[in-house]
PDB file of N, CA and C in Angstrom:
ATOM      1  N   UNK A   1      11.923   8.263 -16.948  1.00  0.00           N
ATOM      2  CA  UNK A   1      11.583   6.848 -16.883  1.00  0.00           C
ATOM      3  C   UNK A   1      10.074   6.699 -17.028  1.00  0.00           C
ATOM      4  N   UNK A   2       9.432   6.109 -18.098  1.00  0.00           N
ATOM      5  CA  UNK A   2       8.186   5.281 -17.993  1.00  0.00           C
ATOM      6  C   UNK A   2       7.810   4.033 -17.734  1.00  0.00           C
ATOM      7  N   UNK A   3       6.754   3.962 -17.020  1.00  0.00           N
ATOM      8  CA  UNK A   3       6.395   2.572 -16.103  1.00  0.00           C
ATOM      9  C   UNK A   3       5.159   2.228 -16.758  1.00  0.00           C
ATOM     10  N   UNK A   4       5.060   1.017 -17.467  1.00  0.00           N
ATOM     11  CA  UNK A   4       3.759   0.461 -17.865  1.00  0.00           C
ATOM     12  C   UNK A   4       3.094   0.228 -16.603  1.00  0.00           C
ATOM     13  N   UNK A   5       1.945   0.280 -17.503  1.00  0.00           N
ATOM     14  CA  UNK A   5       0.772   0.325 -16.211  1.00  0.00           C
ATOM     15  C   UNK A   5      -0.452  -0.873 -17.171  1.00  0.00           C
ATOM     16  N   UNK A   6      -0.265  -1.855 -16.728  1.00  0.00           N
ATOM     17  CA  UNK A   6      -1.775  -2.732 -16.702  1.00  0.00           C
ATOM     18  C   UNK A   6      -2.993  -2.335 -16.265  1.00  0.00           C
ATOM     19  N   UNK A   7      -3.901  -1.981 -16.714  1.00  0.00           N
ATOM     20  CA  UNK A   7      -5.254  -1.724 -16.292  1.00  0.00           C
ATOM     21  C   UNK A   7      -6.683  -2.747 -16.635  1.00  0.00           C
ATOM     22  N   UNK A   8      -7.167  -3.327 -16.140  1.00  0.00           N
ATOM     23  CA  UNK A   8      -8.655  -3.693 -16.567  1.00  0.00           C
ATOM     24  C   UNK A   8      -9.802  -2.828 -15.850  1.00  0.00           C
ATOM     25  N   UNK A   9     -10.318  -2.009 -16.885  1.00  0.00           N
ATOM     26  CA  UNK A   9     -11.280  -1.311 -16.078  1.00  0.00           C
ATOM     27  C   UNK A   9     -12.701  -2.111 -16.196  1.00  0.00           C
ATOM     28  N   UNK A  10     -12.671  -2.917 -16.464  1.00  0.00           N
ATOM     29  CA  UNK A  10     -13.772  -4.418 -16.112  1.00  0.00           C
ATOM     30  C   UNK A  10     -13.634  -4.579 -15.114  1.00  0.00           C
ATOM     31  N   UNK A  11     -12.600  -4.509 -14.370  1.00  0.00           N
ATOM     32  CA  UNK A  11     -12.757  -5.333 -12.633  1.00  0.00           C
ATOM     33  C   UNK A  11     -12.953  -4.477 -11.675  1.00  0.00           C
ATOM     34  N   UNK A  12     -13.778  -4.925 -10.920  1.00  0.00           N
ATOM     35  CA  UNK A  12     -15.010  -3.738 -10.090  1.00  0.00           C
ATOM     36  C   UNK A  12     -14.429  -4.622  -8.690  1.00  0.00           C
ATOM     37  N   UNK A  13     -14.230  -5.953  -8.637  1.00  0.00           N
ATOM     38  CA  UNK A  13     -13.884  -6.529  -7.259  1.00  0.00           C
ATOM     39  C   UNK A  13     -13.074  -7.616  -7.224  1.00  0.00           C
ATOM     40  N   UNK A  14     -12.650  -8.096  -6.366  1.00  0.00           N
ATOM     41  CA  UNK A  14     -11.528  -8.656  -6.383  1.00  0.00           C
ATOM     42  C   UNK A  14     -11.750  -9.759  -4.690  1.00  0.00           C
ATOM     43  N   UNK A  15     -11.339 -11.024  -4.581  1.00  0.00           N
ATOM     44  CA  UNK A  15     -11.889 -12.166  -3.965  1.00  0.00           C
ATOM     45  C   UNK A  15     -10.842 -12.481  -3.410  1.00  0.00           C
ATOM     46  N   UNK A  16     -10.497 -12.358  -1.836  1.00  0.00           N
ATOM     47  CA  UNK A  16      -9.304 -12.626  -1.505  1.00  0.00           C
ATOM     48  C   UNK A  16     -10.233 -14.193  -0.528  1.00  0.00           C
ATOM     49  N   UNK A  17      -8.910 -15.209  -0.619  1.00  0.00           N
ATOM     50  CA  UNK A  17      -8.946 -16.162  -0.074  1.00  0.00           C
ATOM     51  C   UNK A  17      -8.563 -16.684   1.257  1.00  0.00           C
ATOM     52  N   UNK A  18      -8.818 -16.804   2.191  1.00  0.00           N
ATOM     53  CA  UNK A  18      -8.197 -17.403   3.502  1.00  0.00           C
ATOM     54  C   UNK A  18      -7.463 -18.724   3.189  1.00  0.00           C
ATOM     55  N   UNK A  19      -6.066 -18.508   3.405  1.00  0.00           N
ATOM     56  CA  UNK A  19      -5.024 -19.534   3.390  1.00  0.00           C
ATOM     57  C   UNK A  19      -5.392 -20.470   4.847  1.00  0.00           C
ATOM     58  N   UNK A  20      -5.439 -19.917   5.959  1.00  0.00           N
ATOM     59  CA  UNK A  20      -5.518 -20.604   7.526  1.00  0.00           C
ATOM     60  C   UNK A  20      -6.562 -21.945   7.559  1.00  0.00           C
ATOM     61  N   UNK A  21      -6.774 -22.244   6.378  1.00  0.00           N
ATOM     62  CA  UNK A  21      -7.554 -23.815   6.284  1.00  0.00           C
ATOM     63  C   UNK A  21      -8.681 -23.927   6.264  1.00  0.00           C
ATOM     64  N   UNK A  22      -9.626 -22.597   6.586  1.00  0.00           N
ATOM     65  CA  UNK A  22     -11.086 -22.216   6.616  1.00  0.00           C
ATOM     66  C   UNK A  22     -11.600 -21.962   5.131  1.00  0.00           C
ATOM     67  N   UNK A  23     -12.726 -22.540   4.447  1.00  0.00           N
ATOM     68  CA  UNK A  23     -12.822 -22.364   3.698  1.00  0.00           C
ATOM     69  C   UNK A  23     -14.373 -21.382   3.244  1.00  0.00           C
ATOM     70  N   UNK A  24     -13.760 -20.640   3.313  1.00  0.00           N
ATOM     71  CA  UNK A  24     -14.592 -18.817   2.947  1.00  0.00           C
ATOM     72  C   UNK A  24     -14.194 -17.925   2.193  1.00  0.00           C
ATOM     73  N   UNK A  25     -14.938 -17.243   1.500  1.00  0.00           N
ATOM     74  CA  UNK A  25     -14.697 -16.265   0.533  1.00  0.00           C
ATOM     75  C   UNK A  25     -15.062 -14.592   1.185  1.00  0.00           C
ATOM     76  N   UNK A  26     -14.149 -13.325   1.126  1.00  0.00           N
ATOM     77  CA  UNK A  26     -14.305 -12.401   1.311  1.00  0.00           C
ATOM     78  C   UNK A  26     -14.160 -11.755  -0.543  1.00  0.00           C
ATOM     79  N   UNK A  27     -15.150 -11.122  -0.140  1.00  0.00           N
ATOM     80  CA  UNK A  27     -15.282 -10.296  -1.237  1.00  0.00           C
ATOM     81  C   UNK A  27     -15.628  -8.742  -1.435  1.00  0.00           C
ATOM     82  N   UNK A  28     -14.725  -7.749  -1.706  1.00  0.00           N
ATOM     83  CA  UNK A  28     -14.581  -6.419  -1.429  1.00  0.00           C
ATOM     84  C   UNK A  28     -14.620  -5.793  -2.663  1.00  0.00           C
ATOM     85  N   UNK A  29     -15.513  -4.565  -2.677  1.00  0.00           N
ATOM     86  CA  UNK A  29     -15.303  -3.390  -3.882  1.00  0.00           C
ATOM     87  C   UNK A  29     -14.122  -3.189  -3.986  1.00  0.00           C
ATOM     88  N   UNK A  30     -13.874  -2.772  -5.140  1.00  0.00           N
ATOM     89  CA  UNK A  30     -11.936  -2.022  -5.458  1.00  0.00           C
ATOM     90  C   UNK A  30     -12.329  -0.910  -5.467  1.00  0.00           C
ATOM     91  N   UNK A  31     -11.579   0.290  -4.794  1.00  0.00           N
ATOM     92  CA  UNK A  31     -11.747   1.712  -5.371  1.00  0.00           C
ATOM     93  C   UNK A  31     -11.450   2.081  -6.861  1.00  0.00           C
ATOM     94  N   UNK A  32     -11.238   3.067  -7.094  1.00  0.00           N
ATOM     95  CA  UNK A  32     -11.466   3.145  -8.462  1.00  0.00           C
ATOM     96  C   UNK A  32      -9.895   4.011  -7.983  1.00  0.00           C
ATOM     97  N   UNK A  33      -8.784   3.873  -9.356  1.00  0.00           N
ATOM     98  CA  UNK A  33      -7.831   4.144  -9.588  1.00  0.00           C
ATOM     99  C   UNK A  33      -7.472   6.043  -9.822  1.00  0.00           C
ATOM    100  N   UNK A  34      -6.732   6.151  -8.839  1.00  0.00           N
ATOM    101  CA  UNK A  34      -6.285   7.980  -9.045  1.00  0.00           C
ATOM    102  C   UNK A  34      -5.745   8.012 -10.554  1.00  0.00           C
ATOM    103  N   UNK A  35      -6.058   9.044 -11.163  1.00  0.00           N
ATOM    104  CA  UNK A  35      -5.433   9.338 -12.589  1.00  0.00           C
ATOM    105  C   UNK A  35      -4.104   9.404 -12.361  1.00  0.00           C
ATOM    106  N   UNK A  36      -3.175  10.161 -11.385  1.00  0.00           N
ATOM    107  CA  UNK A  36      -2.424  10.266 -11.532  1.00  0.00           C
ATOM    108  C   UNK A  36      -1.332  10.347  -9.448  1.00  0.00           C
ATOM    109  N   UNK A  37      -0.200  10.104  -9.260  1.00  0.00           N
ATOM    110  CA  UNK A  37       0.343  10.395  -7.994  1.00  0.00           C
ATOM    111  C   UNK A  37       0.221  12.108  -7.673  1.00  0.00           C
ATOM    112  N   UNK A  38       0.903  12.350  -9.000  1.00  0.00           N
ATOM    113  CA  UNK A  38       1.506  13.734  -8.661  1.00  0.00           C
ATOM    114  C   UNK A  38       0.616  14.721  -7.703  1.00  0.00           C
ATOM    115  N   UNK A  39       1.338  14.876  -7.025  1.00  0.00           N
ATOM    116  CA  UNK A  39       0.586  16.141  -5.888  1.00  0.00           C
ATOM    117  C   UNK A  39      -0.097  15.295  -4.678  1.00  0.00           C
ATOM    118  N   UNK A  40      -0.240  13.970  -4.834  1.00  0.00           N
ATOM    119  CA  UNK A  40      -0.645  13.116  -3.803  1.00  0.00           C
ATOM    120  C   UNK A  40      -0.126  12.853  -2.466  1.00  0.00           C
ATOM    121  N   UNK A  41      -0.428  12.251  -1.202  1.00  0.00           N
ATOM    122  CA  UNK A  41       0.402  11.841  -0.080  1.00  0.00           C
ATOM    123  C   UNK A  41      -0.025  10.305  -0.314  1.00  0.00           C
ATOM    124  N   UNK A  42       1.263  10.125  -0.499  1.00  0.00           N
ATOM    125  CA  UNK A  42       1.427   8.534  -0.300  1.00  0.00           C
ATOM    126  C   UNK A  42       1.559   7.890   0.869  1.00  0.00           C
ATOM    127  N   UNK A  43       1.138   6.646   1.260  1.00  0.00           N
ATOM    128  CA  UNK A  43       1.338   6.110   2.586  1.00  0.00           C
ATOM    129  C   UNK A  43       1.841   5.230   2.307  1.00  0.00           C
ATOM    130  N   UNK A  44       3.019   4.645   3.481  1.00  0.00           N
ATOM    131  CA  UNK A  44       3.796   3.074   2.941  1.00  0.00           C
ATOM    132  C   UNK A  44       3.839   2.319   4.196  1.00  0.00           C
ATOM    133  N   UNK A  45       2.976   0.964   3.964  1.00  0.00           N
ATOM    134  CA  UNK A  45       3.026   0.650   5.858  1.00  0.00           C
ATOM    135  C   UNK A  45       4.523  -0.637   5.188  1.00  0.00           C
ATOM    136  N   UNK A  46       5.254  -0.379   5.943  1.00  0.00           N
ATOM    137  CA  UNK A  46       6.652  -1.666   6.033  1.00  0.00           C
ATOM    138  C   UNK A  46       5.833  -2.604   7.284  1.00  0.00           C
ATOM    139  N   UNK A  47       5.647  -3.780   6.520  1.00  0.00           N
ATOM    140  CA  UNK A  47       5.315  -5.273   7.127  1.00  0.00           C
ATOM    141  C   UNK A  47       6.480  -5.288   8.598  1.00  0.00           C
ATOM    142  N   UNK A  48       7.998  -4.662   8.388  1.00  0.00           N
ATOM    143  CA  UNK A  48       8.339  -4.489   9.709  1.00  0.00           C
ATOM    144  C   UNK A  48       9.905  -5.477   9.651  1.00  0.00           C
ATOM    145  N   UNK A  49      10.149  -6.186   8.603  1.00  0.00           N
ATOM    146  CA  UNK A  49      10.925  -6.771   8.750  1.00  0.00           C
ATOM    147  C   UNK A  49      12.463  -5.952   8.616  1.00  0.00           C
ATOM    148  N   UNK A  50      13.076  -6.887   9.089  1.00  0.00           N
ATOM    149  CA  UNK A  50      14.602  -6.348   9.743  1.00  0.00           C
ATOM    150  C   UNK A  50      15.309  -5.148   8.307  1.00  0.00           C
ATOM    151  N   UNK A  51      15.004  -5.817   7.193  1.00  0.00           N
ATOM    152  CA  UNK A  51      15.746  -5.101   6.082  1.00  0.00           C
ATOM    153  C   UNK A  51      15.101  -3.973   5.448  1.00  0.00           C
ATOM    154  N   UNK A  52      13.863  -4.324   5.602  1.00  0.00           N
ATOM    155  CA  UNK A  52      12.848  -3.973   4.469  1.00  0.00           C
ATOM    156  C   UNK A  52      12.721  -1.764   4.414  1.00  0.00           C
ATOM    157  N   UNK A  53      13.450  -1.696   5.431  1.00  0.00           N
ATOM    158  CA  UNK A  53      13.471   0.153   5.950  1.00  0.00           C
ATOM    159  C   UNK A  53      14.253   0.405   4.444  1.00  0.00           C
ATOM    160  N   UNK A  54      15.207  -0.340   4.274  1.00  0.00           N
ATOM    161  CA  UNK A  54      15.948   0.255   3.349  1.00  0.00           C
ATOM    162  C   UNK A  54      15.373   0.298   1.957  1.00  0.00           C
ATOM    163  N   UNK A  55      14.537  -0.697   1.743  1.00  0.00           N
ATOM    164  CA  UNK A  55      13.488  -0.554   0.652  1.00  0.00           C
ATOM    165  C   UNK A  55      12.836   0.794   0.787  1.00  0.00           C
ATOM    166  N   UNK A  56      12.154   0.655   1.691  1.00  0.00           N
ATOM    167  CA  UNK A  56      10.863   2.022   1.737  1.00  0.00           C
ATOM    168  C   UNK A  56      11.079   3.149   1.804  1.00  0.00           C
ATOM    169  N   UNK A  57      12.703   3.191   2.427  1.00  0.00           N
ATOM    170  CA  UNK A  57      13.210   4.611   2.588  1.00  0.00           C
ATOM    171  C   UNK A  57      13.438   5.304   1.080  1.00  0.00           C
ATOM    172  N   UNK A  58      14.022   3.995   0.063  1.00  0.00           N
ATOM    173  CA  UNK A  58      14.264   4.341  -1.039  1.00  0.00           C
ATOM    174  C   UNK A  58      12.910   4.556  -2.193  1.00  0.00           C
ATOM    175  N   UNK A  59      12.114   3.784  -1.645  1.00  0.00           N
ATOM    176  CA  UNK A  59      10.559   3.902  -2.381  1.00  0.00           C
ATOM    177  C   UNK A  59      10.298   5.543  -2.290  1.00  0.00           C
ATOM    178  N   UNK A  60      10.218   6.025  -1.072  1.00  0.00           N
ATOM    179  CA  UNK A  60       9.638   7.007  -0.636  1.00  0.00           C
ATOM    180  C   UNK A  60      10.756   8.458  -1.016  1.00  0.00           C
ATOM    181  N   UNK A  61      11.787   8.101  -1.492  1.00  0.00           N
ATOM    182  CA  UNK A  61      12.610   9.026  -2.605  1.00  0.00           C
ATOM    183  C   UNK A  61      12.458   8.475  -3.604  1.00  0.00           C
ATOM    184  N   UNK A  62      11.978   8.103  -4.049  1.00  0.00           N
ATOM    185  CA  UNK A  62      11.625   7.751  -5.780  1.00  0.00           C
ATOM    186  C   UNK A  62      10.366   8.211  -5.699  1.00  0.00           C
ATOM    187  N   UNK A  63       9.052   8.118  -5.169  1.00  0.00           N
ATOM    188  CA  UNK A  63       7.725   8.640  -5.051  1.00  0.00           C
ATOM    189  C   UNK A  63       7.951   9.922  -5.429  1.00  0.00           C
ATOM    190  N   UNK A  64       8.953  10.733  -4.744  1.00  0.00           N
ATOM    191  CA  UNK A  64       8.404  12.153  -4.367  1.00  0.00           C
ATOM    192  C   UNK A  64       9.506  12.762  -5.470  1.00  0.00           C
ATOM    193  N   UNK A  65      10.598  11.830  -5.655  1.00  0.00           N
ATOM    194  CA  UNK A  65      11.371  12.519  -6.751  1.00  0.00           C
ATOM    195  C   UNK A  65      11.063  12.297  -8.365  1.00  0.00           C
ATOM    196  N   UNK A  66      10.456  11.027  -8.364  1.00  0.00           N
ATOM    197  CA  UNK A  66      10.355  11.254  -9.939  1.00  0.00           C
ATOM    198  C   UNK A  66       8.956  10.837 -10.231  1.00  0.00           C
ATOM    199  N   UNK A  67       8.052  10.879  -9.014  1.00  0.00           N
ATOM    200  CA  UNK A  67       6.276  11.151  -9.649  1.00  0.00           C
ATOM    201  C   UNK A  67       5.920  11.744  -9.271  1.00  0.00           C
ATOM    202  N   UNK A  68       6.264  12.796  -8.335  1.00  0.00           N
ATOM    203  CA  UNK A  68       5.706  14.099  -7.615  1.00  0.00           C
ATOM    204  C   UNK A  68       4.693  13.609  -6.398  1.00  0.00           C
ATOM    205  N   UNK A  69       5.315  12.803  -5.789  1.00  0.00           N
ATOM    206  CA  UNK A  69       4.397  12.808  -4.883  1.00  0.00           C
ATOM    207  C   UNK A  69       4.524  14.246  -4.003  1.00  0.00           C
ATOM    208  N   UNK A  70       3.550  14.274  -2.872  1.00  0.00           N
ATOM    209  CA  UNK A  70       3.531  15.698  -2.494  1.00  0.00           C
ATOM    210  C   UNK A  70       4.007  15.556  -0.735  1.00  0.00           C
ATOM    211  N   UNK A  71       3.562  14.390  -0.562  1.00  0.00           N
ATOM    212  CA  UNK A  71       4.532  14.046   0.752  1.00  0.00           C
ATOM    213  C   UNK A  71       3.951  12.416   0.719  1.00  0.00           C
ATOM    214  N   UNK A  72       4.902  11.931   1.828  1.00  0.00           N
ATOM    215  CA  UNK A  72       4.885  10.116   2.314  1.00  0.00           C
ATOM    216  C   UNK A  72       5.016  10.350   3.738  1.00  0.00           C
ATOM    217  N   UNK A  73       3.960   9.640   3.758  1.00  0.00           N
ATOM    218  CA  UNK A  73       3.662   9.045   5.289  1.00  0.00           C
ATOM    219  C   UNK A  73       4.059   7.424   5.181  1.00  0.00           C
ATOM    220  N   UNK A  74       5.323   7.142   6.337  1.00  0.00           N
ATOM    221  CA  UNK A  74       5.518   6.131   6.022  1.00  0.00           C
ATOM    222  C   UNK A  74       5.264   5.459   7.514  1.00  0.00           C
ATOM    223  N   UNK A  75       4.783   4.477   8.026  1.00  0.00           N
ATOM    224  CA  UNK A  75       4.679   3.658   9.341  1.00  0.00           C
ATOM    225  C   UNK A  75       5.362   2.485   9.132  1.00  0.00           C
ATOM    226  N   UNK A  76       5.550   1.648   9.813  1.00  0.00           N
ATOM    227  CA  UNK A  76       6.084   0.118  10.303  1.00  0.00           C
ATOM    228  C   UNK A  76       5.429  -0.793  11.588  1.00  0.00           C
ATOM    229  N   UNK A  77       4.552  -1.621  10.841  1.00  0.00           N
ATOM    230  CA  UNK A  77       4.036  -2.521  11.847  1.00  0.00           C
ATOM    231  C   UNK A  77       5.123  -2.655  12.909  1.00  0.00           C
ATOM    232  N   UNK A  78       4.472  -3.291  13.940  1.00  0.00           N
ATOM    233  CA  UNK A  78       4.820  -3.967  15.153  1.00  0.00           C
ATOM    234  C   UNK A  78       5.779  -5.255  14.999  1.00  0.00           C
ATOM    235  N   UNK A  79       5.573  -6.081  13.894  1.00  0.00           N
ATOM    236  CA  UNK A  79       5.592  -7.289  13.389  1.00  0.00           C
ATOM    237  C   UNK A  79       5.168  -7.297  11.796  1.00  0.00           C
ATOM    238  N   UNK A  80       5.683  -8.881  11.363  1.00  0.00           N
ATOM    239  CA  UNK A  80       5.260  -8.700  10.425  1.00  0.00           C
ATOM    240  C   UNK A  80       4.339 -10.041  10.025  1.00  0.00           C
ATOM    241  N   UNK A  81       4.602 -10.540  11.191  1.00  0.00           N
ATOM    242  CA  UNK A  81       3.656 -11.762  11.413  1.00  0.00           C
ATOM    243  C   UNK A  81       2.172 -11.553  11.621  1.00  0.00           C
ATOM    244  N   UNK A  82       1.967 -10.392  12.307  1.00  0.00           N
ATOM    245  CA  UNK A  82       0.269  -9.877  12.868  1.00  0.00           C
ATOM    246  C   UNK A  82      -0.027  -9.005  11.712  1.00  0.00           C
ATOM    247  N   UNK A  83      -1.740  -8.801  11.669  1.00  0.00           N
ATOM    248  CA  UNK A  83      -1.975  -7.885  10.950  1.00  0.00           C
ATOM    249  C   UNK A  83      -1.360  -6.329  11.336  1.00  0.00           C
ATOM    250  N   UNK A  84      -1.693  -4.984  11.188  1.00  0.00           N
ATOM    251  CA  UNK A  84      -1.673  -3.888  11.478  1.00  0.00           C
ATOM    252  C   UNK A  84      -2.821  -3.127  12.497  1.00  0.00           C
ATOM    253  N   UNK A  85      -2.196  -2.917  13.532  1.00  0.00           N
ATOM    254  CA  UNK A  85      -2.864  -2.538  14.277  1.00  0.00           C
ATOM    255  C   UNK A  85      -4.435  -1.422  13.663  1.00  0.00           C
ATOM    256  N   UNK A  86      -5.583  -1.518  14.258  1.00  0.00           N
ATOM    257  CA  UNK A  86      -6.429  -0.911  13.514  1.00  0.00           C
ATOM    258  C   UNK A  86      -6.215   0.753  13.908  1.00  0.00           C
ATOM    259  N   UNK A  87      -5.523   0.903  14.642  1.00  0.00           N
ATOM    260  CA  UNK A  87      -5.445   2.739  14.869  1.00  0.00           C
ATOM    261  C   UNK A  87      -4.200   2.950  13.987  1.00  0.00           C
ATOM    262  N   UNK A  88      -3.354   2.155  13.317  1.00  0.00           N
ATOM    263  CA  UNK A  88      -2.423   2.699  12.297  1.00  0.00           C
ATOM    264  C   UNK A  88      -3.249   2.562  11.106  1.00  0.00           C
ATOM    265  N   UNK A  89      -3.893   1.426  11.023  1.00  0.00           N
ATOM    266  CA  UNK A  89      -5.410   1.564   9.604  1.00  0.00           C
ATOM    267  C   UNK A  89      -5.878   2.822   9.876  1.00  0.00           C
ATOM    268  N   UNK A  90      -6.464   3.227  10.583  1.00  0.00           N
ATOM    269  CA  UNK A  90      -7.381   4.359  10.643  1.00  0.00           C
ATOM    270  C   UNK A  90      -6.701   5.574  10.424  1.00  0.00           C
ATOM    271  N   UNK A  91      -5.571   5.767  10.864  1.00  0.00           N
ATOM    272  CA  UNK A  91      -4.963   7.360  10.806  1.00  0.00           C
ATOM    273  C   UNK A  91      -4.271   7.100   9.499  1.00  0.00           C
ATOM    274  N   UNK A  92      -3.652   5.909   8.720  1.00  0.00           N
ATOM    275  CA  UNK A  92      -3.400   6.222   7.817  1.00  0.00           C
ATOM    276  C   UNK A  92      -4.462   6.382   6.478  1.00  0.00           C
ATOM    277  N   UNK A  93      -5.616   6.022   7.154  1.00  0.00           N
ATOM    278  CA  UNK A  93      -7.118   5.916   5.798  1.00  0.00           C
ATOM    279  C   UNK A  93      -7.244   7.502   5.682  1.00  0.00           C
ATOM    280  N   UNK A  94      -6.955   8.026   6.754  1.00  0.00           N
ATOM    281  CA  UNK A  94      -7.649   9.815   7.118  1.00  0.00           C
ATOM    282  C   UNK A  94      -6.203  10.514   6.205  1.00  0.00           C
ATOM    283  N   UNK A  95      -5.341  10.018   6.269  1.00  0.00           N
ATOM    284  CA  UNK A  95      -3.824  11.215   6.123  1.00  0.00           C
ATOM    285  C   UNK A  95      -3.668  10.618   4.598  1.00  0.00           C
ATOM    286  N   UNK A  96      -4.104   9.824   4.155  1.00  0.00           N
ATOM    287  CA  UNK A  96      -3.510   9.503   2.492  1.00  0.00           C
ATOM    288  C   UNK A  96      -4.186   8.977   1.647  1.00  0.00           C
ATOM    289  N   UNK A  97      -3.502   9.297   0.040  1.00  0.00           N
ATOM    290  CA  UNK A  97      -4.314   9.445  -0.920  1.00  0.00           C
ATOM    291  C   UNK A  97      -4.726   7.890  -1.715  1.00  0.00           C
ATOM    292  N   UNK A  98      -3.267   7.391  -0.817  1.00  0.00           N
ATOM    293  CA  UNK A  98      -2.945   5.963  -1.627  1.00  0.00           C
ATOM    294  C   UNK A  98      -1.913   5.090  -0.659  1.00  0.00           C
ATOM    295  N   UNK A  99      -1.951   3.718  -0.581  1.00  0.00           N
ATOM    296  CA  UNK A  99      -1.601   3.265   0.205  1.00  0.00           C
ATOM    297  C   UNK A  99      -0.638   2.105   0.032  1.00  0.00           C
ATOM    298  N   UNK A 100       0.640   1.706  -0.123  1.00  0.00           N
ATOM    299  CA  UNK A 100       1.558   0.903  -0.705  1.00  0.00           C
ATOM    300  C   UNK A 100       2.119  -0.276   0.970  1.00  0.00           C
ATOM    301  N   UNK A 101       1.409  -1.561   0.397  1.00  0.00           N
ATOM    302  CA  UNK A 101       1.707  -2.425   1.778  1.00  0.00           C
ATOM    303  C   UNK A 101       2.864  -3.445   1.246  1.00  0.00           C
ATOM    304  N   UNK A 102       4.167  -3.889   1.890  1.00  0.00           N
ATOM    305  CA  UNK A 102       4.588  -5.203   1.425  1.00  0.00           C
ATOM    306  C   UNK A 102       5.453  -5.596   2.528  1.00  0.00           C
ATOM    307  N   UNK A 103       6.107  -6.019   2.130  1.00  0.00           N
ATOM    308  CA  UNK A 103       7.393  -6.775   2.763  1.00  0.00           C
ATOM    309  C   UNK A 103       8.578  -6.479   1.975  1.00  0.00           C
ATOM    310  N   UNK A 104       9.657  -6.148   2.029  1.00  0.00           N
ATOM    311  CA  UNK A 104      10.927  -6.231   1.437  1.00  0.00           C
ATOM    312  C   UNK A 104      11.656  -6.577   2.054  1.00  0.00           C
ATOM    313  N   UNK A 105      12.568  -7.839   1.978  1.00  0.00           N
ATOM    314  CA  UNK A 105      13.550  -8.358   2.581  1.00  0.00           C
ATOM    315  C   UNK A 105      15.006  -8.056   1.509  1.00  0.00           C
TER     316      UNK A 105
END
């Protein structure tokens, strides 16, 4: 199986917006893109919702079976309403190569 891949290597940063009614701009460097998974540890934080395990469980056999990942570290917020606790940020910044956040319901 091949997966197109969109790239602009023009975009250096990227401007996320506060929805909560405040009107401010955060603005963050992008890292720069791994050439490739294979041989990588992937990390997958699940937002936490009731279904969404069954997504990630299946993400995280597709990672390792057909792009070589080299292992998955996978966590699950608390919620999926709060951000992520900052000691699951931190141990997962130290343990992985790349980091896959969502929700799947």
């Amino acid at each position: 199986m091949q997966t197109r891949v969109a790239t602009a290597p023009a975009v250096g940063r990227v401007t996320y917006l506060d929805p909560t009614g405040l009107v401010h701009q955060v603005e963050r460097r992008l890292n720069g893109r791994l050439d490739t998974v294979a041989g990588k540890v992937a990390g997958l934080l699940d937002n936490g919702n009731d279904t969404s395990s069954y997504f990630f469980n299946s993400l995280a056999e597709t990672l390792e079976s057909e792009y070589g990942v080299s292992k998955v570290v996978l966590r699950t917020k608390f919620t999926s309403t709060r951000p992520a606790e900052q000691g699951i940020i931190d141990q997962m910044g130290a343990e992985v190569d790349f980091l896959i956040s969502g929700v799947a319901l």
